[in-house]
Protein backbone atom coordinates (compact mmCIF):
# COMPACT_ATOMS: atom_id res chain seq x y z
CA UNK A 1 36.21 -14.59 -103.00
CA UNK A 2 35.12 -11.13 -102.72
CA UNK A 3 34.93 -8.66 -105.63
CA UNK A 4 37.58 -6.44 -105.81
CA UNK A 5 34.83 -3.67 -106.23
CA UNK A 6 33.49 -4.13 -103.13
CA UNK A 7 37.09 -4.14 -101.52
CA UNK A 8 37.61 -0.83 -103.22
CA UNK A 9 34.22 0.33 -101.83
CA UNK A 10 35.09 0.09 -98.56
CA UNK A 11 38.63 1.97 -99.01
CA UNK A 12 37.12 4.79 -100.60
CA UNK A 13 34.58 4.84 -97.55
CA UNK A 14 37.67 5.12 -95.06
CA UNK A 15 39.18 7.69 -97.50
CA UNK A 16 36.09 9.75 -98.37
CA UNK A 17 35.05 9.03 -94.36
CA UNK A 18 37.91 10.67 -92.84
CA UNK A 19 36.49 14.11 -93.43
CA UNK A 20 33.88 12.79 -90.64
CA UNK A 21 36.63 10.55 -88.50
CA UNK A 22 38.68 13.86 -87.78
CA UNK A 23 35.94 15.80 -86.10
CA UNK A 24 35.01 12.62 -83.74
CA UNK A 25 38.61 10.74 -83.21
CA UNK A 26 40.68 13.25 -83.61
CA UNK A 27 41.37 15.04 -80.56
CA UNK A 28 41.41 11.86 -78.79
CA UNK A 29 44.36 10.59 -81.35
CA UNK A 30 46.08 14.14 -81.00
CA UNK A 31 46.13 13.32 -77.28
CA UNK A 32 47.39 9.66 -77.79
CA UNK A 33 49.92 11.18 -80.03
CA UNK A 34 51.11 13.70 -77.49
CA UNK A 35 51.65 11.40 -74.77
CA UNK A 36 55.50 9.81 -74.05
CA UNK A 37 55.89 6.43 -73.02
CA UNK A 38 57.43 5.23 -69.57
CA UNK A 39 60.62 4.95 -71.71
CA UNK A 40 60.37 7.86 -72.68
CA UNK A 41 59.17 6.31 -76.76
CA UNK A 42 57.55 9.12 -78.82
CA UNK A 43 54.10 9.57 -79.07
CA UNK A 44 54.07 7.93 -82.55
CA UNK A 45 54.21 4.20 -81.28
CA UNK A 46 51.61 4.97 -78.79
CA UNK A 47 48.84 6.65 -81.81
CA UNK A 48 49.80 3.57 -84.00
CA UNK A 49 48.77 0.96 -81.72
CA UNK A 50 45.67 3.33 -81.07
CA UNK A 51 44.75 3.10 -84.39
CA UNK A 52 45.20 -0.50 -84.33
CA UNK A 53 42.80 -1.36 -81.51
CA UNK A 54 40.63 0.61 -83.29
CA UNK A 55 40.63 -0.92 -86.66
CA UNK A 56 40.60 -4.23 -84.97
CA UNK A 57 37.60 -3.29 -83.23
CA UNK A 58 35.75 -2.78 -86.62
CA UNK A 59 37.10 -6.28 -87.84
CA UNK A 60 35.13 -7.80 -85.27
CA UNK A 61 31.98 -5.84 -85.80
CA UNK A 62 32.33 -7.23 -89.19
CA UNK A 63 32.54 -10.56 -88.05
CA UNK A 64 29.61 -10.40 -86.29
CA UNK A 65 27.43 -8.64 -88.73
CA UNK A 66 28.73 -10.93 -91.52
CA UNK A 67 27.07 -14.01 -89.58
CA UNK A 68 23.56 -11.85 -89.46
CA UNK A 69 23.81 -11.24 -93.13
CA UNK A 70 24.73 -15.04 -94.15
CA UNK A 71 21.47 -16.02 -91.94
CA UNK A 72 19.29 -13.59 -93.92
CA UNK A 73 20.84 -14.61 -97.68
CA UNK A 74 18.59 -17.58 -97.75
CA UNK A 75 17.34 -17.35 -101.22
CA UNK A 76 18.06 -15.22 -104.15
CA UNK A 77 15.33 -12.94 -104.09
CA UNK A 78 16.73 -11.67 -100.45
CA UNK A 79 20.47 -11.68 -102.02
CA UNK A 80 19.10 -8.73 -104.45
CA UNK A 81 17.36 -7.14 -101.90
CA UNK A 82 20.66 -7.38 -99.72
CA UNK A 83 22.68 -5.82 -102.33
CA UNK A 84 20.32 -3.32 -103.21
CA UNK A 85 20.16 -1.95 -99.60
CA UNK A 86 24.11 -2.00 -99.78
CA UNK A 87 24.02 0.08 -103.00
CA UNK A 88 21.48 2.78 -101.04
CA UNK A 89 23.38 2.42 -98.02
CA UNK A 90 26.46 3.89 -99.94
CA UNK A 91 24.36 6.65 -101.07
CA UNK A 92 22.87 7.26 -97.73
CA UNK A 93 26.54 7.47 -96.51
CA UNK A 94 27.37 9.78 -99.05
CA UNK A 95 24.63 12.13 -98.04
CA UNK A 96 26.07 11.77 -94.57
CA UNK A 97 29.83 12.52 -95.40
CA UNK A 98 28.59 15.32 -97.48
CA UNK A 99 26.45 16.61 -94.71
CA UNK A 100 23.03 17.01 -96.80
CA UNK A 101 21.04 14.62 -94.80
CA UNK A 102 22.28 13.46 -91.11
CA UNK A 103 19.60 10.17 -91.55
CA UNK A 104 22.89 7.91 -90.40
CA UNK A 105 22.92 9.87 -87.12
CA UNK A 106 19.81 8.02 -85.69
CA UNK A 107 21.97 4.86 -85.70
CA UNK A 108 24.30 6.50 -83.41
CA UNK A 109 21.58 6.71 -80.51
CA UNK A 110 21.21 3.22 -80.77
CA UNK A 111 25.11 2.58 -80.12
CA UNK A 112 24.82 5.08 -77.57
CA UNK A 113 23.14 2.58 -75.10
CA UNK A 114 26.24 0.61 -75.90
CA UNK A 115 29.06 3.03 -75.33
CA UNK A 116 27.57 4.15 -71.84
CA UNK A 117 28.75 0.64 -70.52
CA UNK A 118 32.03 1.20 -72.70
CA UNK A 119 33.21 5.22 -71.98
CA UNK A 120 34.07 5.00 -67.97
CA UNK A 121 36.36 1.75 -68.73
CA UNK A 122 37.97 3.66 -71.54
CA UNK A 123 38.26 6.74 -69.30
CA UNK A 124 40.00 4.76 -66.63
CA UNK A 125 43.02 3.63 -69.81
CA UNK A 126 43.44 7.77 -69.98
CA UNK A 127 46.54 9.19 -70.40
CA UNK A 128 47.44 6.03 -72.75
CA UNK A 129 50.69 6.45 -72.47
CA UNK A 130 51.71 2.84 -72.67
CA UNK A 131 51.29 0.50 -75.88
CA UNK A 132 49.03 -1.51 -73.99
CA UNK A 133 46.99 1.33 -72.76
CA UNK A 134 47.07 2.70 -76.33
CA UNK A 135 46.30 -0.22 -77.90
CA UNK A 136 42.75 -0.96 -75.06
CA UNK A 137 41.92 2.54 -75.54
CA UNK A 138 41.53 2.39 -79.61
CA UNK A 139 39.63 -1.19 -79.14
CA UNK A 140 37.17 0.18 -77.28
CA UNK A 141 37.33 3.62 -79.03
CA UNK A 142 36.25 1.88 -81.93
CA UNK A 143 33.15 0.93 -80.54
CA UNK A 144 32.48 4.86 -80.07
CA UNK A 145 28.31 5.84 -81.99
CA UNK A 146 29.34 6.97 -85.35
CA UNK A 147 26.71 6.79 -88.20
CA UNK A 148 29.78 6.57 -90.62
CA UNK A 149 31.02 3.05 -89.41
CA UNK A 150 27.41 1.98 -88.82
CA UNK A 151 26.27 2.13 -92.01
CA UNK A 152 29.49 0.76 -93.59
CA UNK A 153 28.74 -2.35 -91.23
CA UNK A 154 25.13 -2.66 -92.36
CA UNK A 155 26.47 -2.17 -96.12
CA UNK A 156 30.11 -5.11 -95.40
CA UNK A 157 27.15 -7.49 -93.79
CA UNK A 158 24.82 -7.12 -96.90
CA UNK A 159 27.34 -7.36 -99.39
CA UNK A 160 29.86 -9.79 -97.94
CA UNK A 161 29.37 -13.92 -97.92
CA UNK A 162 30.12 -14.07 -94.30
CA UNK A 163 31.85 -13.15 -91.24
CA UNK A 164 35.26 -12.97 -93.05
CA UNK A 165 34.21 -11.11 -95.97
CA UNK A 166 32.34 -8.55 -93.65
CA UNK A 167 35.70 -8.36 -91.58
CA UNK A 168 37.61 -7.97 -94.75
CA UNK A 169 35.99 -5.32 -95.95
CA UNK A 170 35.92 -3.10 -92.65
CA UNK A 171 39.52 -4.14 -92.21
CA UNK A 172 39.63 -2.21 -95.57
CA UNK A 173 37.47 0.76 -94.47
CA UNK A 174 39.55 1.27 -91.54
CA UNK A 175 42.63 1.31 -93.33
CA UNK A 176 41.15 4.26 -95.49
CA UNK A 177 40.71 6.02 -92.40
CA UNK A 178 44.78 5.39 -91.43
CA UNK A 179 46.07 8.20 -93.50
CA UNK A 180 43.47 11.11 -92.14
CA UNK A 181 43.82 9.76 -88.72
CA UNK A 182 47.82 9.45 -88.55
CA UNK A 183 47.80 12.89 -90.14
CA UNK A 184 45.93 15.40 -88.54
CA UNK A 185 47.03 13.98 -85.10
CA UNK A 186 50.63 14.35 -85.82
CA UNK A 187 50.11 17.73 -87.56
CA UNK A 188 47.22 19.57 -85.58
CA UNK A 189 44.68 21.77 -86.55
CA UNK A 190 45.27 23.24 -89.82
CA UNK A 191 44.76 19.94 -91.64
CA UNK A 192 41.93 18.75 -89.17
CA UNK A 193 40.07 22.43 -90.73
CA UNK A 194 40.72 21.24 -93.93
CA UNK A 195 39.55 17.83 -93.76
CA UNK A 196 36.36 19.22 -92.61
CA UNK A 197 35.85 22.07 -94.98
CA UNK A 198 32.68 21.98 -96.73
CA UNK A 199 34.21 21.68 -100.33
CA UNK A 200 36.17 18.57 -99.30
CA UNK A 201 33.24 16.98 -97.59
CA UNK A 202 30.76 17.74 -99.73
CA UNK A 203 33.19 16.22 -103.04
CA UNK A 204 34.50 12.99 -100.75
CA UNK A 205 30.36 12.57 -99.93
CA UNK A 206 29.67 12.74 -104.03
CA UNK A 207 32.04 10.40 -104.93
CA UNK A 208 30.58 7.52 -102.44
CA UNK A 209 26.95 8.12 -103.37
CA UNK A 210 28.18 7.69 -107.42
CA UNK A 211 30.23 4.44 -106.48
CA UNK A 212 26.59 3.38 -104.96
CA UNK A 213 24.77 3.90 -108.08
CA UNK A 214 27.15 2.39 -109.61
CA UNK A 215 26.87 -0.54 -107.67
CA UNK A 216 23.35 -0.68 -107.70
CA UNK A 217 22.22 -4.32 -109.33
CA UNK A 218 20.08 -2.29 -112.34
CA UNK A 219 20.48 -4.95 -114.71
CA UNK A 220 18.23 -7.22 -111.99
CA UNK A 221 15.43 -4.71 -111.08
CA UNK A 222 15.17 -3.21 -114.99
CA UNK A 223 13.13 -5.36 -117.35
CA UNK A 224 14.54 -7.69 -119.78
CA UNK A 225 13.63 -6.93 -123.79
């Protein structure tokens, strides 16, 4: 079963994370959201299933970096050391969100390699202005270099059990991302600006590195009276 804590976790990264997801999804989800249908449907339908493809993409991603993480938890030594990393991945992220220390970013050069075989077949789904078309586009949008969704894979595969705990929890993390997402593609550029205000990025980046020291396993690593 996995720990309601971590479940939170992984909301608040979607939540606090959306002050990041704006700046690289959004235009493309203003876009999807702009678009009409053959029959003439509203562009809401279309960004839904957009965002759908998307978080589904991060499900699988979890899937497969909750088998890599099962395969390294072979003794209990390396289960602390797993959970510590997740702990200082949070914080990492947090310094990332906040903007203080862009460390996350050299992750995205190593998805880059990836998306280069990935960006001309979502170019050729562009206008999306079908479901189906909406839907492609936000599976292999998700697959887009972001140090955000990066590290909260390296963090689900350290702290989950498995492939469907991973995939749980980055179900979770992009359902924190929903509300930004929906938002500030439905209503433009005065909340995308304030989503990525300093204040508000530098508080939502905060609050993830305290829920990482908080999560850190202290009561392993300090000695015993």
């Amino acid at each position: 079963m996995i720990d309601p804590t971590h479940i939170l976790s992984a909301l608040l990264f979607g939540l606090a994370g959306s002050t990041h997801c704006v700046g690289m999804c959004g235009g493309i989800a203003g876009s999807v959201a702009m678009s009409r249908g053959a029959a003439g449907s509203g562009g809401l339908p279309l960004l839904v299933a957009f965002n759908l493809g998307r978080v589904f993409s991060y499900m699988i991603a979890g899937v497969l970096m909750g088998f890599l993480g099962q395969s390294l938890a072979s003794s209990p030594e390396l289960t602390i050391g797993l959970r510590t990393l997740a702990a200082l991945i949070m914080v990492v992220t947090g310094l990332y969100i906040a903007g203080w220390w862009q460390g996350a970013a050299y992750l995205e050069r190593l998805g880059g390699h990836l998306w280069k075989r990935i960006q001309p077949i979502s170019r050729s789904l562009l206008p999306a202005n079908t479901l189906p078309r909406s839907l492609a586009l936000g599976g292999l949008w998700g697959w887009l270099p972001c140090g955000l969704v990066y590290t909260t894979l390296i963090w689900a595969g350290s702290i989950s059990d498995g492939p469907t705990g991973s995939a749980t929890l980055m179900l979770m993390f992009g359902l924190g991302t929903l509300p930004a997402m929906m938002t500030t593609a439905l209503l433009a550029r005065q909340l995308r600006q304030l989503m990525q205000q300093n204040g508000v990025r530098r508080g939502a980046g905060i609050l993830v590195m305290l829920f990482g020291l908080a999560t850190l396993p202290w009561q392993l690593w300090l000695p015993h009276a």
